[in-house]
C-alpha atoms as a PDB file:
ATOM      1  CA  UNK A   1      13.665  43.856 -18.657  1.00  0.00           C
ATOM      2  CA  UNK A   2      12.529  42.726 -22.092  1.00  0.00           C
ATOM      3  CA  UNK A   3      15.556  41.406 -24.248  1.00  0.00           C
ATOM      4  CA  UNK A   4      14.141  43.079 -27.511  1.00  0.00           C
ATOM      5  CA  UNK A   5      16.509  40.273 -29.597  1.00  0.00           C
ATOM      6  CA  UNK A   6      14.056  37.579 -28.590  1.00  0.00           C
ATOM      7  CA  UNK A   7      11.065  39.684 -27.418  1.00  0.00           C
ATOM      8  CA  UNK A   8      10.968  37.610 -24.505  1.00  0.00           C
ATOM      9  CA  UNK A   9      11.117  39.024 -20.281  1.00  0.00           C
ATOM     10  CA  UNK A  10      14.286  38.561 -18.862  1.00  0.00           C
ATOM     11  CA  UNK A  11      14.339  37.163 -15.581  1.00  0.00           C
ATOM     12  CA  UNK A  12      17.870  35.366 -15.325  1.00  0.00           C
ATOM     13  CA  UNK A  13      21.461  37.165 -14.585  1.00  0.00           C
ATOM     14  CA  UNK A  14      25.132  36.177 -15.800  1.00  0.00           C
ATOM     15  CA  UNK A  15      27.152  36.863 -13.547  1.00  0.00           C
ATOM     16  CA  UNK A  16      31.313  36.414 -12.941  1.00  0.00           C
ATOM     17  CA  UNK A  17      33.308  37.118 -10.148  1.00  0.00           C
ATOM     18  CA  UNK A  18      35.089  39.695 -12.078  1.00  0.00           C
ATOM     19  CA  UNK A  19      34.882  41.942 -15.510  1.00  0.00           C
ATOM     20  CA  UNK A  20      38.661  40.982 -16.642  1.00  0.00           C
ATOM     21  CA  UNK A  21      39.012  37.560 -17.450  1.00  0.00           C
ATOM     22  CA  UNK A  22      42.064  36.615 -15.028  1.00  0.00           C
ATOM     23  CA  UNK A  23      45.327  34.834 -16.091  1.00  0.00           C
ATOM     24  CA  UNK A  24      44.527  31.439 -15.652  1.00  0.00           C
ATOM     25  CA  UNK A  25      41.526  31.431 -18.734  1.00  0.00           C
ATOM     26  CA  UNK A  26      43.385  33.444 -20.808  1.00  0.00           C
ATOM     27  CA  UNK A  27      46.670  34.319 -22.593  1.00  0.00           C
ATOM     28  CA  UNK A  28      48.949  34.519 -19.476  1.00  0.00           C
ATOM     29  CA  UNK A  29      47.631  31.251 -18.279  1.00  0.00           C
ATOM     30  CA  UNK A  30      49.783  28.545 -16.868  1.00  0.00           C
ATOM     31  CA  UNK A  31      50.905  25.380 -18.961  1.00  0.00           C
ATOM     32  CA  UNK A  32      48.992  23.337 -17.319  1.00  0.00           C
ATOM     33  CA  UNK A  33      46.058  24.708 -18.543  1.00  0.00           C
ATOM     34  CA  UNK A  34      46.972  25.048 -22.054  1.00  0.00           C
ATOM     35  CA  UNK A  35      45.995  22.214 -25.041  1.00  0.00           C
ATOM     36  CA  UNK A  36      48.685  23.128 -28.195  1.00  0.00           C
ATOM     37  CA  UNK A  37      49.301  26.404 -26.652  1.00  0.00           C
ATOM     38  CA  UNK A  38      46.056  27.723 -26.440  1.00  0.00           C
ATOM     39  CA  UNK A  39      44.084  28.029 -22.638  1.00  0.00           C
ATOM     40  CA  UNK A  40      41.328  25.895 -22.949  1.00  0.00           C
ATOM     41  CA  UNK A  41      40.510  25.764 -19.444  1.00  0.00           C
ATOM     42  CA  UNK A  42      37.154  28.055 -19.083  1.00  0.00           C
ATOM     43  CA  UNK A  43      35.874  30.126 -16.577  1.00  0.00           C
ATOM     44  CA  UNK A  44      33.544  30.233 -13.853  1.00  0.00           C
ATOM     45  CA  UNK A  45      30.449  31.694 -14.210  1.00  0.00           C
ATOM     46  CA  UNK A  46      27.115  31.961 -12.453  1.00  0.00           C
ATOM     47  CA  UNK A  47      23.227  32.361 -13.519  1.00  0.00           C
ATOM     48  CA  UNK A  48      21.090  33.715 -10.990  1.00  0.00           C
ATOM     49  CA  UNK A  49      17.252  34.034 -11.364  1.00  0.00           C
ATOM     50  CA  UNK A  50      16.238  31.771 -14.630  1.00  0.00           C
ATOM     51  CA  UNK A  51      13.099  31.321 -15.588  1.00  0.00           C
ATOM     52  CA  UNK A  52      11.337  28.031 -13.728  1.00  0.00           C
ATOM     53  CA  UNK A  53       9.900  27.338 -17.447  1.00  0.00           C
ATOM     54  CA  UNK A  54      13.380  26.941 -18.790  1.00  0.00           C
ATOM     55  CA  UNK A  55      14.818  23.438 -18.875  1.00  0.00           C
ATOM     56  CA  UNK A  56      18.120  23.616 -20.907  1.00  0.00           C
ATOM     57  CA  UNK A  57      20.838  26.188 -21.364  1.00  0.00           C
ATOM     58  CA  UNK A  58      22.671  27.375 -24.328  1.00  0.00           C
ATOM     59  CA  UNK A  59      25.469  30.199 -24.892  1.00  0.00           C
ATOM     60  CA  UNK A  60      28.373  32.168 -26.923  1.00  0.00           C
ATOM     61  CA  UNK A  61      31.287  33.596 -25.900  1.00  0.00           C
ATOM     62  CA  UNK A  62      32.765  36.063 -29.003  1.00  0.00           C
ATOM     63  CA  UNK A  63      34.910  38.362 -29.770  1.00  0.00           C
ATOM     64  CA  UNK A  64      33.835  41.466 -31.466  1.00  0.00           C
ATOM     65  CA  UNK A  65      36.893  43.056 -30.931  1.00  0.00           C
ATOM     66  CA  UNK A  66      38.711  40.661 -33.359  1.00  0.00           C
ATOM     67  CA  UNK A  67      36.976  41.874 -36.568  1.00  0.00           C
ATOM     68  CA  UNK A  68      39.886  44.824 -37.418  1.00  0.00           C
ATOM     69  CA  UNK A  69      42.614  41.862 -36.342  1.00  0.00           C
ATOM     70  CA  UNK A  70      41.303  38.807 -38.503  1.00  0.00           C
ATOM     71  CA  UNK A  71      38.709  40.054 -40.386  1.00  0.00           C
ATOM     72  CA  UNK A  72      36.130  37.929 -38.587  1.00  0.00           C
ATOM     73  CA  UNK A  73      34.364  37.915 -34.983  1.00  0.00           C
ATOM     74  CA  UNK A  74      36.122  35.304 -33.228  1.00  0.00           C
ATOM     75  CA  UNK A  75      34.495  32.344 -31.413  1.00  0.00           C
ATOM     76  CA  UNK A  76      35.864  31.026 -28.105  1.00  0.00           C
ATOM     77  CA  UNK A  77      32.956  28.525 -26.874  1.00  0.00           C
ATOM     78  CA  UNK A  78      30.066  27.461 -27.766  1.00  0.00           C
ATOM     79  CA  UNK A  79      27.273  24.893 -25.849  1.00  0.00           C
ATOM     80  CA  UNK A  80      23.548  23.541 -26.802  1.00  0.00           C
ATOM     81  CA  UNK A  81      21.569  21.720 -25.113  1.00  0.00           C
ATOM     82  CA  UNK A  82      22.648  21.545 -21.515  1.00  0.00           C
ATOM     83  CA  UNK A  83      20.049  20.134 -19.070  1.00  0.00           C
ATOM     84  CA  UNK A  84      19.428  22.313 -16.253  1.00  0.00           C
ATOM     85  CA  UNK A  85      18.989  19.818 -13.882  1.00  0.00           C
ATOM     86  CA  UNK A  86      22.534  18.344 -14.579  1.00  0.00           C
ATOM     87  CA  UNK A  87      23.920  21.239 -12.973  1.00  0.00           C
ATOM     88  CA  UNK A  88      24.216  22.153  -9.102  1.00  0.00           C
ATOM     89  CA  UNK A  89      21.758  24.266  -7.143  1.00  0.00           C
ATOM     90  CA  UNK A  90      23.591  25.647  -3.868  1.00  0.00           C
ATOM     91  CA  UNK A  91      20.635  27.067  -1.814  1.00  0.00           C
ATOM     92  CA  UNK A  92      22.798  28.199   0.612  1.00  0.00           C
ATOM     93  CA  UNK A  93      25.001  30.425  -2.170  1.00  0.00           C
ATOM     94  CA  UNK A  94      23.031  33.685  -3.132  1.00  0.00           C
ATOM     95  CA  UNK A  95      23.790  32.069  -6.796  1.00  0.00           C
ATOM     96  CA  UNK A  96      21.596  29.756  -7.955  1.00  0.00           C
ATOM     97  CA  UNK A  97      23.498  27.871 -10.735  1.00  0.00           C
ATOM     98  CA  UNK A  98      27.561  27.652 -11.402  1.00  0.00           C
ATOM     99  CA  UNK A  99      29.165  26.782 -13.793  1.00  0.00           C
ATOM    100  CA  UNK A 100      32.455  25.530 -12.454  1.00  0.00           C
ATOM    101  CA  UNK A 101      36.116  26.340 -13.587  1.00  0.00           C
ATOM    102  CA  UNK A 102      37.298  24.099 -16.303  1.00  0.00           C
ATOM    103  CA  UNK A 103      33.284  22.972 -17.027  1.00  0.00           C
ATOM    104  CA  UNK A 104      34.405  22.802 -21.054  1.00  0.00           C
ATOM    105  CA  UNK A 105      37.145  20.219 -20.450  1.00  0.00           C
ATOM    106  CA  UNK A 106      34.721  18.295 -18.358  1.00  0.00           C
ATOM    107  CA  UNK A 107      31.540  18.816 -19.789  1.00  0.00           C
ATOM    108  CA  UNK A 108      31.252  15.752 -22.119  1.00  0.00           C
ATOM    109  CA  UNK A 109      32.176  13.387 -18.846  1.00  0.00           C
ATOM    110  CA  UNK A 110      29.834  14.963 -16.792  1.00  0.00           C
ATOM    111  CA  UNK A 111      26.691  16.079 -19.193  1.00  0.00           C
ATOM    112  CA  UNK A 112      27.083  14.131 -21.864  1.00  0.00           C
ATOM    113  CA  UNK A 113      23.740  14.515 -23.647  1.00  0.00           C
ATOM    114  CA  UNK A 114      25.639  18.794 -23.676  1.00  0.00           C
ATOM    115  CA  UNK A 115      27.437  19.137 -26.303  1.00  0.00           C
ATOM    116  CA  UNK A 116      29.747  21.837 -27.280  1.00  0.00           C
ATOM    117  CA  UNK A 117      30.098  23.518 -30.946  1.00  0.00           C
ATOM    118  CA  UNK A 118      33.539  24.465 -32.627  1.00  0.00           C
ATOM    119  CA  UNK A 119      35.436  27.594 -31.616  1.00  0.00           C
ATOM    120  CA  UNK A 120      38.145  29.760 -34.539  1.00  0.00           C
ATOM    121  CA  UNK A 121      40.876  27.561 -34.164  1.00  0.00           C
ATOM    122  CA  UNK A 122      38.395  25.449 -36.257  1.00  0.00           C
ATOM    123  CA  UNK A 123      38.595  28.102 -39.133  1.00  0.00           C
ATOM    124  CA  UNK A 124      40.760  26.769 -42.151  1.00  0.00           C
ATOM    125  CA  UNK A 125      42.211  30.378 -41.681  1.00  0.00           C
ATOM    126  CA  UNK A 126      43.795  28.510 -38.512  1.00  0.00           C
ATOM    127  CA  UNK A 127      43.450  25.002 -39.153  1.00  0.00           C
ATOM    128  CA  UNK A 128      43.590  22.820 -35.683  1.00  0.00           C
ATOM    129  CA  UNK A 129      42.718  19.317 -36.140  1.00  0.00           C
ATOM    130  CA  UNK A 130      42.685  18.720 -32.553  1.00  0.00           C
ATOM    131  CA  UNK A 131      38.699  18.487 -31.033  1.00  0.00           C
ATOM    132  CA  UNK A 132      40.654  19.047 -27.247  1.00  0.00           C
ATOM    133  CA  UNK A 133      41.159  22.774 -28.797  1.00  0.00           C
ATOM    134  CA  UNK A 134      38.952  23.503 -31.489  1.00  0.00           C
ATOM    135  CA  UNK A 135      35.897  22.131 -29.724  1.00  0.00           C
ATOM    136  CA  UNK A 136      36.346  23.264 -26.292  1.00  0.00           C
ATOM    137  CA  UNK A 137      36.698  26.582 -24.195  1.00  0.00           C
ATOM    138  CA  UNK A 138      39.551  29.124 -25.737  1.00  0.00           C
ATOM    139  CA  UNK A 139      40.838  31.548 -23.918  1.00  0.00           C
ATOM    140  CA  UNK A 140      41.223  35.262 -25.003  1.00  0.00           C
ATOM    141  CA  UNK A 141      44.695  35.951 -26.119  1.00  0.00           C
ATOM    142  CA  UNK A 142      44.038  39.328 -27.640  1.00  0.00           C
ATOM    143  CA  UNK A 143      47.332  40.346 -30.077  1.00  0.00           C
ATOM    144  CA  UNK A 144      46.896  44.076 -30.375  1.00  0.00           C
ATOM    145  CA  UNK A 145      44.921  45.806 -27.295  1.00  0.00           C
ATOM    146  CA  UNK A 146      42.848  44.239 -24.185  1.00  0.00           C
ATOM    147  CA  UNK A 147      39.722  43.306 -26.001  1.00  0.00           C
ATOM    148  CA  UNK A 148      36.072  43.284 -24.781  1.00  0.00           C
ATOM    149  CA  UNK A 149      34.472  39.491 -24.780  1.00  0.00           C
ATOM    150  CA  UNK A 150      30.306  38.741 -24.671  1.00  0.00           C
ATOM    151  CA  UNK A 151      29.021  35.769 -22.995  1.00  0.00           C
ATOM    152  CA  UNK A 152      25.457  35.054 -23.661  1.00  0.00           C
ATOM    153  CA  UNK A 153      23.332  32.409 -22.138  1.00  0.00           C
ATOM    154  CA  UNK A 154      19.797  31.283 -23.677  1.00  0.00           C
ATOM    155  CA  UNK A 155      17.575  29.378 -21.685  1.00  0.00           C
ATOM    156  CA  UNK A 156      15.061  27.337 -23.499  1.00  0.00           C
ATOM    157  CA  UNK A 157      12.131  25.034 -22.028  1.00  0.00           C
ATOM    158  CA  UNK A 158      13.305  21.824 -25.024  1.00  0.00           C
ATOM    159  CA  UNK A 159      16.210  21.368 -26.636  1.00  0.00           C
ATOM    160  CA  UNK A 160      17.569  22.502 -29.740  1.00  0.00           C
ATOM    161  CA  UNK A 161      17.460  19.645 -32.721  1.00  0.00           C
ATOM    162  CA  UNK A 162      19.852  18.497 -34.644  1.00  0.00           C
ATOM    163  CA  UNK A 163      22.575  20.216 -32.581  1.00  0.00           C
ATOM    164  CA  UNK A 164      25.844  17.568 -32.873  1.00  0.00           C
ATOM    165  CA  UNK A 165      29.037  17.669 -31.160  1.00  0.00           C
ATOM    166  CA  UNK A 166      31.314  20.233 -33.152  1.00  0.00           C
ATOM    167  CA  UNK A 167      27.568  22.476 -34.433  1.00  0.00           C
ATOM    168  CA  UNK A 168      28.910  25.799 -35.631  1.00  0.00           C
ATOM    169  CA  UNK A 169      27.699  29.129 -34.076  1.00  0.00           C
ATOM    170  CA  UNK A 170      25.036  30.039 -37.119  1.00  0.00           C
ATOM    171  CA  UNK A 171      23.586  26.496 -36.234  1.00  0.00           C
ATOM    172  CA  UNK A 172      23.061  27.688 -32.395  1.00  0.00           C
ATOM    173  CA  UNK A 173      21.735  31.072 -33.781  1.00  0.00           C
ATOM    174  CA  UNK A 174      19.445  29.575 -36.061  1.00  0.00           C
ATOM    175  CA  UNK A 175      18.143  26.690 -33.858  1.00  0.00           C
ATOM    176  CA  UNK A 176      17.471  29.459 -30.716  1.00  0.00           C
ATOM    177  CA  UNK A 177      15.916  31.728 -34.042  1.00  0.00           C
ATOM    178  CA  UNK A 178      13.741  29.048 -35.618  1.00  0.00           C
ATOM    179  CA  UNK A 179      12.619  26.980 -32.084  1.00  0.00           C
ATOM    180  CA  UNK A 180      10.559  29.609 -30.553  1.00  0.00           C
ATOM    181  CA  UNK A 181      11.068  28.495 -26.963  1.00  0.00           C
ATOM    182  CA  UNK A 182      13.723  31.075 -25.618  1.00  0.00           C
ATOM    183  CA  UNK A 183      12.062  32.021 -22.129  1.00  0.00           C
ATOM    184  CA  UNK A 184      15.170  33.750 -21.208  1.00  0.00           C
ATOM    185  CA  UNK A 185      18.250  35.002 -22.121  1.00  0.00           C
ATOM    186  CA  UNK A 186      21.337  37.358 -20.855  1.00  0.00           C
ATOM    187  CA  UNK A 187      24.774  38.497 -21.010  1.00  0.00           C
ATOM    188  CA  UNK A 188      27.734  40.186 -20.081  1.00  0.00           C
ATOM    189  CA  UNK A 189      30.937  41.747 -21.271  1.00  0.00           C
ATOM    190  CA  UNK A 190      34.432  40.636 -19.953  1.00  0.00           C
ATOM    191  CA  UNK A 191      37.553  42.358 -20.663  1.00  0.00           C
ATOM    192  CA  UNK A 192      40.871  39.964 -21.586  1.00  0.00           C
ATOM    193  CA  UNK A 193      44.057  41.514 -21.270  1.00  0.00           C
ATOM    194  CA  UNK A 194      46.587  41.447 -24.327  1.00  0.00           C
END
């Protein structure tokens, strides 16, 4: 499959365990896993099939659907730079790499050379001044209809530079855009309930 985005073969597959986000990662979750009132503990999610060449992971979750609510896509996660090797192979589990439950709250703990960009609640539209919520996993919490949600993982075989804690999207975009070492890429669309 050739991603024509990137011009690159696809070899790798996202993958969830469903295709509508459940309860717990999004609007309806429980307090527990809500920061200020907004579910910041993320998903699970699984990458099967990436390209041996590829050496760090990158993606974007967004909401499209969000445009005719806010006037703007909205951004619920962001990560650069992520080492593959940091993360678990199961060779017994028909999926290669997972990325656990809760991974965004834990990621700086666990990968800290990762490092994850600023979400909306960043926006001075919204205005959170807390880094637990604006620079972390959010969960959908759709106001109008159930709302469809991309997820899209980059591989790369370096890292992107200059990528700080709290980068902004256009600064992912532009470092996958202007590095030239995307081997792979994928994604997939996940419905949140309203």
């Amino acid at each position: 499959m050739i991603d024509g985005s990137l011009g690159r073969r696809r070899m790798m597959r996202v993958s969830t365990d469903f295709t509508t986000i459940p309860d717990d990662y999004g609007k309806a979750a429980p307090a527990a896993n809500l920061t200020e009132g907004i579910p910041t503990v993320s998903f699970p999610f699984y990458l099967d099939g990436v390209n041996p060449a590829a050496h760090y992971l990158h993606w974007e979750f967004v909401d499209d659907d969000s445009i005719p609510v806010c006037g703007f896509q909205w951004i619920h996660w962001s990560v650069a730079n992520l080492p593959i090797d940091a993360l678990m192979f199961d060779f017994n589990d028909s999926h290669a790499l997972h990325i656990p439950e809760n991974f965004s709250n834990q990621l700086q703990s666990m990968v800290p050379e990762a490092v994850q960009g600023r979400n909306s609640q960043a926006s001075r539209f919204v205005g959170s001044d807390n880094p637990a919520v604006y620079q972390r996993y959010n969960g959908p919490q759709p106001p109008d209809k159930p709302h469809d949600y991309m997820l899209t993982v980059y591989a790369t075989t370096k890292p992107l530079p200059e990528l700080k804690e709290g980068f902004w999207l256009n600064e992912l975009r532009d470092g996958l855009r202007i590095c030239r070492d995307v081997v792979d890429s994928d994604a997939i669309w996940l419905t949140g309930r309203n």
